[in-house]
PDB file of N, CA and C in Angstrom:
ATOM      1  N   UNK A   1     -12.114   9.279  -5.053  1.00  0.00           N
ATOM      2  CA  UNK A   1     -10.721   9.101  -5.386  1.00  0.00           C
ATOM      3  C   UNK A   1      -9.958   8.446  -4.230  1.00  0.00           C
ATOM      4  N   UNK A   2      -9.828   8.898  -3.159  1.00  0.00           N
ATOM      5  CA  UNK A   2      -9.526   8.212  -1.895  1.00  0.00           C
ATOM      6  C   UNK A   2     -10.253   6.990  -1.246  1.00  0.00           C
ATOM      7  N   UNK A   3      -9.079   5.975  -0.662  1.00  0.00           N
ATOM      8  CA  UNK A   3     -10.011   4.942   0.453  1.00  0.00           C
ATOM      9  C   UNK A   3     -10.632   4.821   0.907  1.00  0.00           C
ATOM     10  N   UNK A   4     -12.179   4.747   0.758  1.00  0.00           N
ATOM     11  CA  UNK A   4     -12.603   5.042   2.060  1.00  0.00           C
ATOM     12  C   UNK A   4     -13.161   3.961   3.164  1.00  0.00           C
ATOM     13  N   UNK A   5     -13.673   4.563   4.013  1.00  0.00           N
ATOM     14  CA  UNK A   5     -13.515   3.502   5.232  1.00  0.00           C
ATOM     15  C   UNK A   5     -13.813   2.387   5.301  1.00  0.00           C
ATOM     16  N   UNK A   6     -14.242   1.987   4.420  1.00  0.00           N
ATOM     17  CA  UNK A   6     -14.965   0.433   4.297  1.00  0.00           C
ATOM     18  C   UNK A   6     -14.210  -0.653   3.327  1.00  0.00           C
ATOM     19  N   UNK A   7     -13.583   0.143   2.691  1.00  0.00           N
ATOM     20  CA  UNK A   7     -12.422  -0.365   1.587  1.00  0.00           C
ATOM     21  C   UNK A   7     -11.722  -0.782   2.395  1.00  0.00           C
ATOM     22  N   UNK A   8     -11.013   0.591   3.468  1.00  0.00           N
ATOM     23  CA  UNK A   8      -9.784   0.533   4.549  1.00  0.00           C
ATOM     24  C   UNK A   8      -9.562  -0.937   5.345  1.00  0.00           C
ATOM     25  N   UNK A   9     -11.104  -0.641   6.042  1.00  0.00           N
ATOM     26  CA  UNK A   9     -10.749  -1.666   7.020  1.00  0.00           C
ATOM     27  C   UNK A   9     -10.992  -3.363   6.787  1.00  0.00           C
ATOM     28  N   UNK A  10     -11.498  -2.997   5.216  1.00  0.00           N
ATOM     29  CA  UNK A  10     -11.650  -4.883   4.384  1.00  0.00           C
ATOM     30  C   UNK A  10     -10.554  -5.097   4.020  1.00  0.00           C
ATOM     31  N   UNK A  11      -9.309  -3.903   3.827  1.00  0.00           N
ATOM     32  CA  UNK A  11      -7.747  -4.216   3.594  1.00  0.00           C
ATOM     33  C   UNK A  11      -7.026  -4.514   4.411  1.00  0.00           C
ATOM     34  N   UNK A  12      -6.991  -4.380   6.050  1.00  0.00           N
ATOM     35  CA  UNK A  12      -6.892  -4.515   7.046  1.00  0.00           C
ATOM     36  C   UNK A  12      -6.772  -5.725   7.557  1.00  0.00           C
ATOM     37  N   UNK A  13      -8.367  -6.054   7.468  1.00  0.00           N
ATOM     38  CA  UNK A  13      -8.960  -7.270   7.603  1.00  0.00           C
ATOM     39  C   UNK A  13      -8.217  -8.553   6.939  1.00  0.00           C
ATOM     40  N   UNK A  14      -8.027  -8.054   5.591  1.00  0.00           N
ATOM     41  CA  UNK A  14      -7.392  -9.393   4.915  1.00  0.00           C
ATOM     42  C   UNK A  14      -5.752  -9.788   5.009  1.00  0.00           C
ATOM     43  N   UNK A  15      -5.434  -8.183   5.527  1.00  0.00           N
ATOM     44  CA  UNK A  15      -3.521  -8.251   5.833  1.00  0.00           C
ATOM     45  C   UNK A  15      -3.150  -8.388   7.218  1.00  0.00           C
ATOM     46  N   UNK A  16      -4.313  -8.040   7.635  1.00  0.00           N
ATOM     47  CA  UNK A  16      -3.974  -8.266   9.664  1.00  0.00           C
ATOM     48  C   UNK A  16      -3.161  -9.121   9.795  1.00  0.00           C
ATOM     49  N   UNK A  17      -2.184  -9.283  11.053  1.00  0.00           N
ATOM     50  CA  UNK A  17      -1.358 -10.122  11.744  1.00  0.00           C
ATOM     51  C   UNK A  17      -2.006 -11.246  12.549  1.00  0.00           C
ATOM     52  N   UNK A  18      -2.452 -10.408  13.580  1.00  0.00           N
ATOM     53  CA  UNK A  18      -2.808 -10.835  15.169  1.00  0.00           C
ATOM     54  C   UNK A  18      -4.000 -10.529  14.771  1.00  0.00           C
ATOM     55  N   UNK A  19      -4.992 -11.380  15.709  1.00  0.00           N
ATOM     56  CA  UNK A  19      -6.591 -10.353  16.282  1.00  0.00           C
ATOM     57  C   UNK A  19      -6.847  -8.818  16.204  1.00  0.00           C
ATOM     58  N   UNK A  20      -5.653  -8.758  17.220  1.00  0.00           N
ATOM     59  CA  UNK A  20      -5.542  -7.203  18.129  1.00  0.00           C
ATOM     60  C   UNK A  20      -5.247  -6.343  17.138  1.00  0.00           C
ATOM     61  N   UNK A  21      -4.768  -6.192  15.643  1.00  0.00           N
ATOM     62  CA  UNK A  21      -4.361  -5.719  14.863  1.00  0.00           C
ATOM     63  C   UNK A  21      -5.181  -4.864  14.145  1.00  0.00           C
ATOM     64  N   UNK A  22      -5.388  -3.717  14.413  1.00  0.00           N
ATOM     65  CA  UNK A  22      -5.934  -2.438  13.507  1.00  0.00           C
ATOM     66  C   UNK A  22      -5.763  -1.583  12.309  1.00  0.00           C
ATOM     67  N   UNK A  23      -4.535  -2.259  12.058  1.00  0.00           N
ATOM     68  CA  UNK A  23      -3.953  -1.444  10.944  1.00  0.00           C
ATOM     69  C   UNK A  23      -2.508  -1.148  10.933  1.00  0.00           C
ATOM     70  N   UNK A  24      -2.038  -1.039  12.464  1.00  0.00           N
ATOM     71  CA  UNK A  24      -0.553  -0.510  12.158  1.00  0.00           C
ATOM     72  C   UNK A  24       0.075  -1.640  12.034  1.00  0.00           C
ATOM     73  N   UNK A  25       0.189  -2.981  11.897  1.00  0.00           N
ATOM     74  CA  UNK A  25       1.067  -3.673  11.120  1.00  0.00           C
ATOM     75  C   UNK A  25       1.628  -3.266   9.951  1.00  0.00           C
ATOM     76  N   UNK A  26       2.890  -3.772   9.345  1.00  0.00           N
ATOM     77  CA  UNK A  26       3.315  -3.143   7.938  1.00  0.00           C
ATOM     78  C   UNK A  26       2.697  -3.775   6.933  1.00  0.00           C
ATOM     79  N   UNK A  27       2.028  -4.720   7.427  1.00  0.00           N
ATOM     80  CA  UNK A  27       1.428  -5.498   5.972  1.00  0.00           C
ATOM     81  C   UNK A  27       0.475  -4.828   5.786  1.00  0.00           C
ATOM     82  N   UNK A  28      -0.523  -4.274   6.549  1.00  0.00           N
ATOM     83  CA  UNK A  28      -1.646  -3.934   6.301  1.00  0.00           C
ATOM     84  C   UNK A  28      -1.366  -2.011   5.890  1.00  0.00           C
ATOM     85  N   UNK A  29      -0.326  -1.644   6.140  1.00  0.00           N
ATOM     86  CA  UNK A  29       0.151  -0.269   6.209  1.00  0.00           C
ATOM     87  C   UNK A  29       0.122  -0.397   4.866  1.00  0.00           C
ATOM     88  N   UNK A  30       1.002  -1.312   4.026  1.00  0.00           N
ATOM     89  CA  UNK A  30       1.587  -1.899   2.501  1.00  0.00           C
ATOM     90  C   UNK A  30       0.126  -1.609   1.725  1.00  0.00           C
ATOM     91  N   UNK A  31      -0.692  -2.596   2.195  1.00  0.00           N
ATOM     92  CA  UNK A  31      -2.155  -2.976   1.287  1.00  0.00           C
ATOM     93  C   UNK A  31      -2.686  -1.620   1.178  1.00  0.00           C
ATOM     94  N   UNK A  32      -3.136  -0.876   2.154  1.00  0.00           N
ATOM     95  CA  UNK A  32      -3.542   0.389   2.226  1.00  0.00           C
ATOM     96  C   UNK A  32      -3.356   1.712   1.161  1.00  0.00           C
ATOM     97  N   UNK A  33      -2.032   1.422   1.706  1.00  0.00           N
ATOM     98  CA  UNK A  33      -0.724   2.239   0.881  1.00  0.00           C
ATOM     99  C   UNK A  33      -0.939   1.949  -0.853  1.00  0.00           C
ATOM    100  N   UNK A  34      -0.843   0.872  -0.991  1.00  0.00           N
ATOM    101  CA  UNK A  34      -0.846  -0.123  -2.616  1.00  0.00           C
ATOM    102  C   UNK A  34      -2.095   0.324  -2.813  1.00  0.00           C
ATOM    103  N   UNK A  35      -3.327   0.394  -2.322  1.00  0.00           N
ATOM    104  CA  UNK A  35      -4.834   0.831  -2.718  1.00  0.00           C
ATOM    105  C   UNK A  35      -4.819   2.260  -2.856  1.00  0.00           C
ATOM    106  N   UNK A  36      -4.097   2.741  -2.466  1.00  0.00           N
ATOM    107  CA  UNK A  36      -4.417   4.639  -2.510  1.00  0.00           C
ATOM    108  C   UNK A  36      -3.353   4.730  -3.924  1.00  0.00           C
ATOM    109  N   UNK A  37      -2.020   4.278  -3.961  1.00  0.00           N
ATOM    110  CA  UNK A  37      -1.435   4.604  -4.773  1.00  0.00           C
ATOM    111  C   UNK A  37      -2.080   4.009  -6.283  1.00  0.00           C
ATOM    112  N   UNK A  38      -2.860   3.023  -6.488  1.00  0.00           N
ATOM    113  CA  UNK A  38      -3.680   2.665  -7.680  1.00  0.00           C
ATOM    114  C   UNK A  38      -4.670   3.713  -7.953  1.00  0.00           C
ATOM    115  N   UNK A  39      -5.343   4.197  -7.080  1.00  0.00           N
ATOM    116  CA  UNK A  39      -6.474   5.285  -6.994  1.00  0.00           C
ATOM    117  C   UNK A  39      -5.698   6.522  -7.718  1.00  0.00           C
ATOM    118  N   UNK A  40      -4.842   7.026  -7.242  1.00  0.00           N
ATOM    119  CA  UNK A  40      -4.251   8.064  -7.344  1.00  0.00           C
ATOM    120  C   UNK A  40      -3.575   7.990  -8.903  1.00  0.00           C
ATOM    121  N   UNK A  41      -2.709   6.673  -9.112  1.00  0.00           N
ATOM    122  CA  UNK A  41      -2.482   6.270 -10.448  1.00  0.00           C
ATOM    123  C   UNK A  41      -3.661   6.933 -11.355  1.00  0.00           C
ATOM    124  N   UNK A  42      -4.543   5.883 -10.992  1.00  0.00           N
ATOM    125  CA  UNK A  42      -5.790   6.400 -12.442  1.00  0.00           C
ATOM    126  C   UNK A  42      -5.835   7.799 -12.391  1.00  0.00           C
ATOM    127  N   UNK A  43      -5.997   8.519 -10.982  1.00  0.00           N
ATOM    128  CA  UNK A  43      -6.324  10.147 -11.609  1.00  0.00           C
ATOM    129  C   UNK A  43      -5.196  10.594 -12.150  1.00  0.00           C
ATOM    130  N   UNK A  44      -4.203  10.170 -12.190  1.00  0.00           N
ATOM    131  CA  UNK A  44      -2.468  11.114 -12.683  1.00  0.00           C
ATOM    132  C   UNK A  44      -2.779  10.645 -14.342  1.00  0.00           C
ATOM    133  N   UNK A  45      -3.756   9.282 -14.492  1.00  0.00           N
ATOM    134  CA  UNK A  45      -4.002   9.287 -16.032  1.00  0.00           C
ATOM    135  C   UNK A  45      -4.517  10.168 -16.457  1.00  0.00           C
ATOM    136  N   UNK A  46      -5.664  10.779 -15.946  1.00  0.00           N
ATOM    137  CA  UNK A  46      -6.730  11.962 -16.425  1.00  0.00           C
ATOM    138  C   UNK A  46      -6.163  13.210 -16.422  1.00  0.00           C
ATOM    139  N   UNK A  47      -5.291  13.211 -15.340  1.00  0.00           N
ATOM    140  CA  UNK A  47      -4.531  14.882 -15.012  1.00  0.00           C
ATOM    141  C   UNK A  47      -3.351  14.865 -14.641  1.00  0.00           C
ATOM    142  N   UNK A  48      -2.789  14.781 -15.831  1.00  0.00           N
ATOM    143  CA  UNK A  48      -1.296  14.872 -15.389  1.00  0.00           C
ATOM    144  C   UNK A  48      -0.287  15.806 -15.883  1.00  0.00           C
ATOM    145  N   UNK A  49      -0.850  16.930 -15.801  1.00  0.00           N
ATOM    146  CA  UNK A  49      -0.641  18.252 -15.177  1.00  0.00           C
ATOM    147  C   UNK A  49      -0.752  18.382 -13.426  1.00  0.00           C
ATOM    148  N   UNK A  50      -1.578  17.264 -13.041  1.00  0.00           N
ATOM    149  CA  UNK A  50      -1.426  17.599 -11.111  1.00  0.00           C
ATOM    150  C   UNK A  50      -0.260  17.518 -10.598  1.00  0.00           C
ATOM    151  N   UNK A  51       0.251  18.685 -10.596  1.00  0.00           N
ATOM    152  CA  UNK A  51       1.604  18.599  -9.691  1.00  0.00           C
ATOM    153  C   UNK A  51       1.898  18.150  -8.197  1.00  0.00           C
ATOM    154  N   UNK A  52       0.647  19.164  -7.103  1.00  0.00           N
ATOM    155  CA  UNK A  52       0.663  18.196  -6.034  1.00  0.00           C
ATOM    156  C   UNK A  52       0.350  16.858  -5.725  1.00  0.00           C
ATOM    157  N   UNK A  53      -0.515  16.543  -6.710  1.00  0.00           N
ATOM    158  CA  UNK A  53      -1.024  14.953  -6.797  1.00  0.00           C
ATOM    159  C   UNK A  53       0.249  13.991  -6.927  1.00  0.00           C
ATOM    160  N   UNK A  54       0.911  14.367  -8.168  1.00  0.00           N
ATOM    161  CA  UNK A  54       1.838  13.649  -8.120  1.00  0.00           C
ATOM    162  C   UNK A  54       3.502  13.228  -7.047  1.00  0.00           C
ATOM    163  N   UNK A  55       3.789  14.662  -6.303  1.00  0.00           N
ATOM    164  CA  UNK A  55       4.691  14.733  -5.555  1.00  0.00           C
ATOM    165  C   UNK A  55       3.659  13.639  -4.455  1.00  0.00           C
ATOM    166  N   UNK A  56       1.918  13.810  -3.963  1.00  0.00           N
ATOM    167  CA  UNK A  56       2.218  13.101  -3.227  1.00  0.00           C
ATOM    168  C   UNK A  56       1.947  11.347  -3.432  1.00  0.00           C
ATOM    169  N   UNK A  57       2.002  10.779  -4.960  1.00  0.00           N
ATOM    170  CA  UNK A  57       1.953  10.007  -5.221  1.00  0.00           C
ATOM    171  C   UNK A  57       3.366   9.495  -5.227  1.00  0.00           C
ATOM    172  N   UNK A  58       4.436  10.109  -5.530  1.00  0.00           N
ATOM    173  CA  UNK A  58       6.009  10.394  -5.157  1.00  0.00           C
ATOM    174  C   UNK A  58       6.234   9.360  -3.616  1.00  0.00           C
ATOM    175  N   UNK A  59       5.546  10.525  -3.056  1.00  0.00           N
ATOM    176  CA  UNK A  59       5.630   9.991  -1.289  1.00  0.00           C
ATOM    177  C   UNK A  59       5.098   9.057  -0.743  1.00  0.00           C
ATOM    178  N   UNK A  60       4.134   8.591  -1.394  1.00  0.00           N
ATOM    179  CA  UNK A  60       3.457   7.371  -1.364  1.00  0.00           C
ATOM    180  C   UNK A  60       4.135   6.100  -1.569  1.00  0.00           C
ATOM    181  N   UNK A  61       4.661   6.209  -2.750  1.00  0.00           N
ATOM    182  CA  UNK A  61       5.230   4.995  -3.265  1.00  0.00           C
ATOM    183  C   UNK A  61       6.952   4.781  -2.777  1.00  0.00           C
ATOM    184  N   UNK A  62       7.602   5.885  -2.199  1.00  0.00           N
ATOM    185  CA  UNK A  62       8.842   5.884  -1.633  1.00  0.00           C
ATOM    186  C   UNK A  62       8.516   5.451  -0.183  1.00  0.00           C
ATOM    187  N   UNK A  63       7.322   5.492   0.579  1.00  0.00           N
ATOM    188  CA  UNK A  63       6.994   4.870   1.984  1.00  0.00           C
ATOM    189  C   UNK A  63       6.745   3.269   1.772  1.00  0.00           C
ATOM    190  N   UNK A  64       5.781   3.070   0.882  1.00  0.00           N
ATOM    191  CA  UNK A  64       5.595   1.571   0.246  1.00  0.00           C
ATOM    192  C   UNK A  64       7.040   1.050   0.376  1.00  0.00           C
ATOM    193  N   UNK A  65       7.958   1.603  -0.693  1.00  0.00           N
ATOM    194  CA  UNK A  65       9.082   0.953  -0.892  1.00  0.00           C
ATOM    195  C   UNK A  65      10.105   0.806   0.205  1.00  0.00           C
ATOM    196  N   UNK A  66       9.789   1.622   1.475  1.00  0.00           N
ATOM    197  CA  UNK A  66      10.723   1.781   2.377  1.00  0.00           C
ATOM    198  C   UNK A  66      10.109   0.659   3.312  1.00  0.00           C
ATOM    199  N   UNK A  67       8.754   0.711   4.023  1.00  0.00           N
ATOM    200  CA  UNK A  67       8.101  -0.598   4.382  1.00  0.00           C
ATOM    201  C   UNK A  67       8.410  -1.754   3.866  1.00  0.00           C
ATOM    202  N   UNK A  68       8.522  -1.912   2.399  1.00  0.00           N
ATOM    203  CA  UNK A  68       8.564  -3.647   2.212  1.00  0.00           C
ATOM    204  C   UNK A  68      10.072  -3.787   2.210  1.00  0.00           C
ATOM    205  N   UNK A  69      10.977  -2.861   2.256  1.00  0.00           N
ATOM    206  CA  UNK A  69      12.192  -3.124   2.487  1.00  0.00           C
ATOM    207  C   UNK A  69      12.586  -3.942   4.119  1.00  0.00           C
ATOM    208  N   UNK A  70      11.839  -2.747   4.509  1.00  0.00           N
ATOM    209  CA  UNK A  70      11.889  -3.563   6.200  1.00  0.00           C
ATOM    210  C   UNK A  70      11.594  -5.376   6.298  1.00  0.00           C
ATOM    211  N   UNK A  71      10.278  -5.352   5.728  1.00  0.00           N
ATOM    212  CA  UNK A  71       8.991  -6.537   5.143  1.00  0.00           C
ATOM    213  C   UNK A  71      10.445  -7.527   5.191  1.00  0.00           C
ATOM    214  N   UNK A  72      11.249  -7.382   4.063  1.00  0.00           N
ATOM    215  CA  UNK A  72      11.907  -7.762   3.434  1.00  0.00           C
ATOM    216  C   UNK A  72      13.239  -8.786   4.284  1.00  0.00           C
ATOM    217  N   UNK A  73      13.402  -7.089   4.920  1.00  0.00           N
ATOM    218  CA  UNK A  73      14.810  -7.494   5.883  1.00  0.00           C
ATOM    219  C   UNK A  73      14.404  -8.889   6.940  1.00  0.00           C
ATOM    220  N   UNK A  74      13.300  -8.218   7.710  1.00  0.00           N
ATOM    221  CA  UNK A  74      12.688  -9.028   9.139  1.00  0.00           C
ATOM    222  C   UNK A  74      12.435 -10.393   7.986  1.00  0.00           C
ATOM    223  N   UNK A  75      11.587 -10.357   7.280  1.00  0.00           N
ATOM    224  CA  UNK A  75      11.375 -11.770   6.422  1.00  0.00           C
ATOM    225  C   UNK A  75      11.085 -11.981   5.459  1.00  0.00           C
ATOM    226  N   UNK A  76      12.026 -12.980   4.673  1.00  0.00           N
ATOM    227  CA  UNK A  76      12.179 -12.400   2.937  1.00  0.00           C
ATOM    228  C   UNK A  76      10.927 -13.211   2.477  1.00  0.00           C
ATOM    229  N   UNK A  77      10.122 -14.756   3.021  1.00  0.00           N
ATOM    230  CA  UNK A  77       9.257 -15.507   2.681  1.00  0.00           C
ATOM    231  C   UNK A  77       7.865 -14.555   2.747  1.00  0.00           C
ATOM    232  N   UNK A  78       7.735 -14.257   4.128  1.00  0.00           N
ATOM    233  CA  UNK A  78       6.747 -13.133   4.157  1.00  0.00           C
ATOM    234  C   UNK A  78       6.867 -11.896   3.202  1.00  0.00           C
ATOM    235  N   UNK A  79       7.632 -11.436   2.846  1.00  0.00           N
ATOM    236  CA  UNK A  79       7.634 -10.723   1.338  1.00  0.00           C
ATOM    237  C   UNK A  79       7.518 -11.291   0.584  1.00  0.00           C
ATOM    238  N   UNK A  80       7.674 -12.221   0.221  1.00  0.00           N
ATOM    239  CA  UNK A  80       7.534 -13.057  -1.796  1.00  0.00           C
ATOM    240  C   UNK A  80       6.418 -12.941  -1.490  1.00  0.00           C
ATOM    241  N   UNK A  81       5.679 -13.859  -0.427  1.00  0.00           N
ATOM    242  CA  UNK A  81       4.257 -13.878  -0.340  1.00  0.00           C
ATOM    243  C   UNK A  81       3.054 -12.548  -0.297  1.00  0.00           C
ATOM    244  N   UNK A  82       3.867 -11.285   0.666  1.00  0.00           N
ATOM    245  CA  UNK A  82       2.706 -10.228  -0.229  1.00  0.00           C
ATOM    246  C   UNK A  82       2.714  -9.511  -0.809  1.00  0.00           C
ATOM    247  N   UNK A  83       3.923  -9.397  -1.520  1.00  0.00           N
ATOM    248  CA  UNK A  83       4.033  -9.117  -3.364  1.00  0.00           C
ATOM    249  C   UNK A  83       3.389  -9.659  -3.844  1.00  0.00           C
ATOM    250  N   UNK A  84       3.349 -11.135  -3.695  1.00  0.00           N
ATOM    251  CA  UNK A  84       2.174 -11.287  -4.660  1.00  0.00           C
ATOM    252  C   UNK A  84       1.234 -11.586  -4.643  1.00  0.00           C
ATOM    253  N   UNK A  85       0.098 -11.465  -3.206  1.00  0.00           N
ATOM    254  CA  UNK A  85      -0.940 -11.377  -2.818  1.00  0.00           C
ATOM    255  C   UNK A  85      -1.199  -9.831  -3.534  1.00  0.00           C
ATOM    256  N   UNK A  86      -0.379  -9.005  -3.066  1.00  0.00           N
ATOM    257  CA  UNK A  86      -0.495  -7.479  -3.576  1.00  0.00           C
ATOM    258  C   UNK A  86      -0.717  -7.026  -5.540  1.00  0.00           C
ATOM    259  N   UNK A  87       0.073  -7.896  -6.059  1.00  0.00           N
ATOM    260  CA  UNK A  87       0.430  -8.312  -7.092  1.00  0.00           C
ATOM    261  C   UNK A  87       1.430  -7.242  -7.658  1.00  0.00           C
ATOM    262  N   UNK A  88       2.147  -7.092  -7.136  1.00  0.00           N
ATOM    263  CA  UNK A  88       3.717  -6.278  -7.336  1.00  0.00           C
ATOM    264  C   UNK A  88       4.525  -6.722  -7.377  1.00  0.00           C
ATOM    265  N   UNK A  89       5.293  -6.391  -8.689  1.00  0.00           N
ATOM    266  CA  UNK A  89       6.225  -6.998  -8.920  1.00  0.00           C
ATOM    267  C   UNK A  89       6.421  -8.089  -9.235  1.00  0.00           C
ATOM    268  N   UNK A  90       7.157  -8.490 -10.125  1.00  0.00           N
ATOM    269  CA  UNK A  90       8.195 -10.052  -9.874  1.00  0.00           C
ATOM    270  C   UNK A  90       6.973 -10.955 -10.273  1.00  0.00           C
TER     271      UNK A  90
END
């Protein structure tokens, strides 16, 4: 059900900034983020009665949305572009 490490760091890989970049960029925070919250999607199809699942699918997608806001602010071109690399939205 979760990312795991090999998923992680091929999401990484493809949203990286810089070289030096491991992950804490916001783009790659976004992709990450966007891959767990699809995962989590499908199980809220099967069980959705999961209450904690869903609060933290809640929290998931309110961090997403707070990141690409930033995304957004710093640079609106660099957002069109990984919305829809991501394929969200619009």
């Amino acid at each position: 059900m979760s990312v795991t490490k090999a998923k992680k760091s091929e999401l990484i890989q493809a949203y990286k900034v810089s070289e030096k970049d491991n992950g804490g960029s916001v783009e790659s925070q976004v992709a990450v983020l966007t891959e767990r919250i699809r995962n989590l999607t499908e199980h809220m199809k099967a069980n959705h009665k999961d209450q904690h699942s869903k609060r933290g699918l809640l929290l998931m997608v309110n961090r997403r949305k707070k990141l690409l806001a930033y995304i957004k602010k710093r640079n609106a071109s660099e957002y069109e572009e990984l919305i829809k690399k991501l394929g969200l939205r619009k």
